[in-house]
N, C-alpha and C. Protein backbone atom coordinates (compact mmCIF):
# COMPACT_ATOMS: atom_id res chain seq x y z
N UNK A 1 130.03 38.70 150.73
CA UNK A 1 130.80 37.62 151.30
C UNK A 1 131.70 37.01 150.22
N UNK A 2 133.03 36.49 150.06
CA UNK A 2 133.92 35.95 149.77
C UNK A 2 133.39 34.86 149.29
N UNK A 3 133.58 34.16 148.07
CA UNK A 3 133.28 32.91 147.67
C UNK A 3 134.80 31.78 147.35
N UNK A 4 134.80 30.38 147.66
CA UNK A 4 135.70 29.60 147.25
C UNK A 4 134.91 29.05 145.94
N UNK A 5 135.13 28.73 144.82
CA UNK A 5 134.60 28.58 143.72
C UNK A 5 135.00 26.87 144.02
N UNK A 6 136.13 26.24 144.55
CA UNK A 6 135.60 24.45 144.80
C UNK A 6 135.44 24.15 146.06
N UNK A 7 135.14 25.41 146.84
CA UNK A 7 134.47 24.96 148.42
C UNK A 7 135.52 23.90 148.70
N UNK A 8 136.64 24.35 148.43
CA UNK A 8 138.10 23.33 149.65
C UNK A 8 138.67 24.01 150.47
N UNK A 9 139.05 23.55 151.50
CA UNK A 9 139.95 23.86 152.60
C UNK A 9 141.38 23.14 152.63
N UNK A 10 142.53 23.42 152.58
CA UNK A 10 142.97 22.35 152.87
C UNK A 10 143.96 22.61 154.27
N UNK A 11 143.89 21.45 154.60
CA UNK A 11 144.99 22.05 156.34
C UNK A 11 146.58 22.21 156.23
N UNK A 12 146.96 23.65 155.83
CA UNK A 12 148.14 24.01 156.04
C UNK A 12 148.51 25.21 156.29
N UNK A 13 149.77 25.09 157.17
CA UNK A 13 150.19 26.29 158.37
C UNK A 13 150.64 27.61 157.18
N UNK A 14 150.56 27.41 156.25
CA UNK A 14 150.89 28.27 154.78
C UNK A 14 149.60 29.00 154.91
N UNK A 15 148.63 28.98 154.64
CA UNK A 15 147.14 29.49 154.37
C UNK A 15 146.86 30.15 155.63
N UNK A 16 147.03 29.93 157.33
CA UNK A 16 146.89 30.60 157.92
C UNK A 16 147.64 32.28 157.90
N UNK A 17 149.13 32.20 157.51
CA UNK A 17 149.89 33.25 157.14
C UNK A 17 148.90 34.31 155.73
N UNK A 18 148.74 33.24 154.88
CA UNK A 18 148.37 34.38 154.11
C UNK A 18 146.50 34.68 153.79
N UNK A 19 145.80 34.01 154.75
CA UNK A 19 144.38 34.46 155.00
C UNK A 19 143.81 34.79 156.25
N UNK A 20 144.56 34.61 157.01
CA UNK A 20 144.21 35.36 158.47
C UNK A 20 144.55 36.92 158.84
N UNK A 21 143.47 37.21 159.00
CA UNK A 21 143.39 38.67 159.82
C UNK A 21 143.01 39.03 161.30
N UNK A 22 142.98 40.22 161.79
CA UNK A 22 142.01 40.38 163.21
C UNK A 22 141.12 40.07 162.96
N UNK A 23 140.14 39.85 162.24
CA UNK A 23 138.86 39.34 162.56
C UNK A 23 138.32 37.63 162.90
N UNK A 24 139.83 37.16 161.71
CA UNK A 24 139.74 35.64 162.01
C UNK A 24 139.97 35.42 163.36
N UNK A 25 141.39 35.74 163.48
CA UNK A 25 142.25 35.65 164.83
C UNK A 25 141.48 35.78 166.08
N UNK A 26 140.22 36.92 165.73
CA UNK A 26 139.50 37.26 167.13
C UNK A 26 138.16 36.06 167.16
N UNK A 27 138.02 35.68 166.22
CA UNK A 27 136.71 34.52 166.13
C UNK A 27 137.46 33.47 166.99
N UNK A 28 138.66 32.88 166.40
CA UNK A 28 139.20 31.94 166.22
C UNK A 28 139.49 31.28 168.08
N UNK A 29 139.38 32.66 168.85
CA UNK A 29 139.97 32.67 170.20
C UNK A 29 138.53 32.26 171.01
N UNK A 30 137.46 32.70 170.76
CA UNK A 30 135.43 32.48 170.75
C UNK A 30 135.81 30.27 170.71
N UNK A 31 136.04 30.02 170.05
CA UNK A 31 136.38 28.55 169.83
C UNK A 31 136.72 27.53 170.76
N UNK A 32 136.40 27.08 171.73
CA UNK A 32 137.23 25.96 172.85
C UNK A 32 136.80 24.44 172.14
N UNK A 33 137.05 24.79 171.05
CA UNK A 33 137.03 23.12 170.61
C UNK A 33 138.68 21.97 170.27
N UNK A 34 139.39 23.32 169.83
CA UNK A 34 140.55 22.71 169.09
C UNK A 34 141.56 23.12 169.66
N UNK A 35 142.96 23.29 169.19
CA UNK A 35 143.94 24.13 169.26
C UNK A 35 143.67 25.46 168.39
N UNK A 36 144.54 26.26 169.08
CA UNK A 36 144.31 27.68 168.28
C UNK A 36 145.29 28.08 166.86
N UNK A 37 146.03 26.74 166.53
CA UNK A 37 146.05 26.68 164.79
C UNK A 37 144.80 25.90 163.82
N UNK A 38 144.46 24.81 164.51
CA UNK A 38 142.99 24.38 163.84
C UNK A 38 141.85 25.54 164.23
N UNK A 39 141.74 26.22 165.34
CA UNK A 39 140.13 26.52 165.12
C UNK A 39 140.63 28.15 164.31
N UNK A 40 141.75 28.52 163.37
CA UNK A 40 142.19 29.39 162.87
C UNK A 40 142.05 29.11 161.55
N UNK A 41 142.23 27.80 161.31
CA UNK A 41 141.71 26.97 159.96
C UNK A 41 140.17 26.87 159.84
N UNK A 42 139.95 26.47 160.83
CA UNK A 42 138.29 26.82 160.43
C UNK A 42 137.27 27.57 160.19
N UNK A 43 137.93 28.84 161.10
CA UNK A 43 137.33 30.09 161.11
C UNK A 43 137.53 30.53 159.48
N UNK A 44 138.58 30.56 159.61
CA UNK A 44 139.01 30.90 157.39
C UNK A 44 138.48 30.44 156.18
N UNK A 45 138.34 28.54 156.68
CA UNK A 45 137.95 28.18 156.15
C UNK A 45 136.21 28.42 155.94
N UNK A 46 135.47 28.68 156.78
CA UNK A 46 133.98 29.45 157.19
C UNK A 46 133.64 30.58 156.23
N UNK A 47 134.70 31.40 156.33
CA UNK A 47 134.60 32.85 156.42
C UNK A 47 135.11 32.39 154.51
N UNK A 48 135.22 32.02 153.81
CA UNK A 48 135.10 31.89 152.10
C UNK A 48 134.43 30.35 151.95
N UNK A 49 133.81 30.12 152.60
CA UNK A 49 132.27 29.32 152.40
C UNK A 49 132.92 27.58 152.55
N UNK A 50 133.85 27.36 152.58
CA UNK A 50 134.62 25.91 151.98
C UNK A 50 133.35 25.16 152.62
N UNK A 51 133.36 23.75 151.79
CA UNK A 51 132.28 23.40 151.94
C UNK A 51 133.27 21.70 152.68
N UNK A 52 134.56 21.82 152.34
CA UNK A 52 135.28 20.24 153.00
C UNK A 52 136.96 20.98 152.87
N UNK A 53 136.96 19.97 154.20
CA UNK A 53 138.87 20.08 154.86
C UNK A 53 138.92 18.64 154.85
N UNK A 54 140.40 19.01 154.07
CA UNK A 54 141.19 18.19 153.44
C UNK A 54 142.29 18.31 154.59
N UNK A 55 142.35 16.86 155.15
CA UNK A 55 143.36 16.96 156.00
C UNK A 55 144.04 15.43 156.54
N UNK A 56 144.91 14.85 156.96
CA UNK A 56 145.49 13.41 157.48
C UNK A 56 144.85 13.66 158.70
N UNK A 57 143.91 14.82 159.32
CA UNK A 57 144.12 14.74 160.91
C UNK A 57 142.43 14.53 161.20
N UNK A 58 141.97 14.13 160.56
CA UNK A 58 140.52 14.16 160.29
C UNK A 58 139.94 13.93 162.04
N UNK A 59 140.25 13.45 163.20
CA UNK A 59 139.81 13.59 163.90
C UNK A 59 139.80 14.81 164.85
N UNK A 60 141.18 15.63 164.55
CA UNK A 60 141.20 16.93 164.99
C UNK A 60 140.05 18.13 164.38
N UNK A 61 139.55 17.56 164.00
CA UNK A 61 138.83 18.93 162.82
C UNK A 61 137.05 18.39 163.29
N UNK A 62 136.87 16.93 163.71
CA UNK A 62 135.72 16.16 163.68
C UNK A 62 134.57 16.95 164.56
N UNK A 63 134.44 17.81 165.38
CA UNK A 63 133.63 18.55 166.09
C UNK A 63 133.91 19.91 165.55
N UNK A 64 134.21 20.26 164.44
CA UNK A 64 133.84 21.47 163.86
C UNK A 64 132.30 21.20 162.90
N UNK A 65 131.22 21.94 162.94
CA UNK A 65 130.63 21.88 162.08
C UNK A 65 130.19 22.81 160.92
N UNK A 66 129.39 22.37 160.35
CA UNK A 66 128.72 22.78 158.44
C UNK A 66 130.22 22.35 157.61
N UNK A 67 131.07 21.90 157.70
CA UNK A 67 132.18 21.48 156.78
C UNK A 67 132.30 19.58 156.97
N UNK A 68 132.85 19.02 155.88
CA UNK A 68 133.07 17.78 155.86
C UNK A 68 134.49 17.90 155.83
N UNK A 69 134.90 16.88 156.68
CA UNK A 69 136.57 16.53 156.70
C UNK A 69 136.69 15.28 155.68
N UNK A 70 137.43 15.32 154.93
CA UNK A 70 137.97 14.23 154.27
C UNK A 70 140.02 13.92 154.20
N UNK A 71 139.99 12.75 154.14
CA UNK A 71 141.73 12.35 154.19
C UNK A 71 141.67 13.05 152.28
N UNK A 72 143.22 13.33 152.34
CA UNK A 72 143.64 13.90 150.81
C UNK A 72 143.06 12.67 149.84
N UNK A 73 143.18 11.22 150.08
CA UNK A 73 142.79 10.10 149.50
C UNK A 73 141.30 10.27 149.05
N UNK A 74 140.68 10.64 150.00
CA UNK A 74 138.75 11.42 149.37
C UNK A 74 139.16 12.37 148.46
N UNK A 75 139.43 12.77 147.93
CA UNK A 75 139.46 14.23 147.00
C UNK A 75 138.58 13.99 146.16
N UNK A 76 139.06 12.64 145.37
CA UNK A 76 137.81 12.76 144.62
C UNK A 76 136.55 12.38 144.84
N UNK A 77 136.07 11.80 146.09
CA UNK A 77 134.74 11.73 146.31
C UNK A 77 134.02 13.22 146.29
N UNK A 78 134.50 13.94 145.91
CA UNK A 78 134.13 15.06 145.91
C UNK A 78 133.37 15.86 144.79
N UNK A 79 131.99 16.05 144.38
CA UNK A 79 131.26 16.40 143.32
C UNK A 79 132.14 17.80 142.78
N UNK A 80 132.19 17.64 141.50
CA UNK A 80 132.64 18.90 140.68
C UNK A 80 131.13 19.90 140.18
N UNK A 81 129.87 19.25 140.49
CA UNK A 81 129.44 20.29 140.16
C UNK A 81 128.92 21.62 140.59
């Protein structure tokens, strides 16, 4: 399995282009929680372990779970170790 070494996500339409594949794409459609650019972010974000999404939309993301949403302003509540 794929590791993120600071377990971040962050929400942008950039990262779907260059980490999505068929396999995301086909999870991502399994999903009736979100729109099908967020639950494409999440699936990605899943699939290399991120452990928090970084995003202004924090209530769009709020019924995804095992990840913490935080506004960019949290960043650093965020343990480095």
């Amino acid at each position: 399995m794929k590791t993120n070494p600071n377990n971040i996500f962050v929400d942008t339409n950039v990262l779907i282009g260059a980490w999505s594949d068929k396999a995301s794409d086909k999870k991502c459609l399994e999903i009736e929680y979100a729109d099908m650019e967020d639950n494409i972010q999440y699936v990605i974000s899943r699939k290399y372990n991120c452990l928090y999404f970084i995003t202004n939309n924090k209530k769009d993301y709020s019924g995804f779970v095992n990840i913490d949403t935080l506004l960019p302003a949290q960043i650093r509540l965020i343990d480095k170790d």
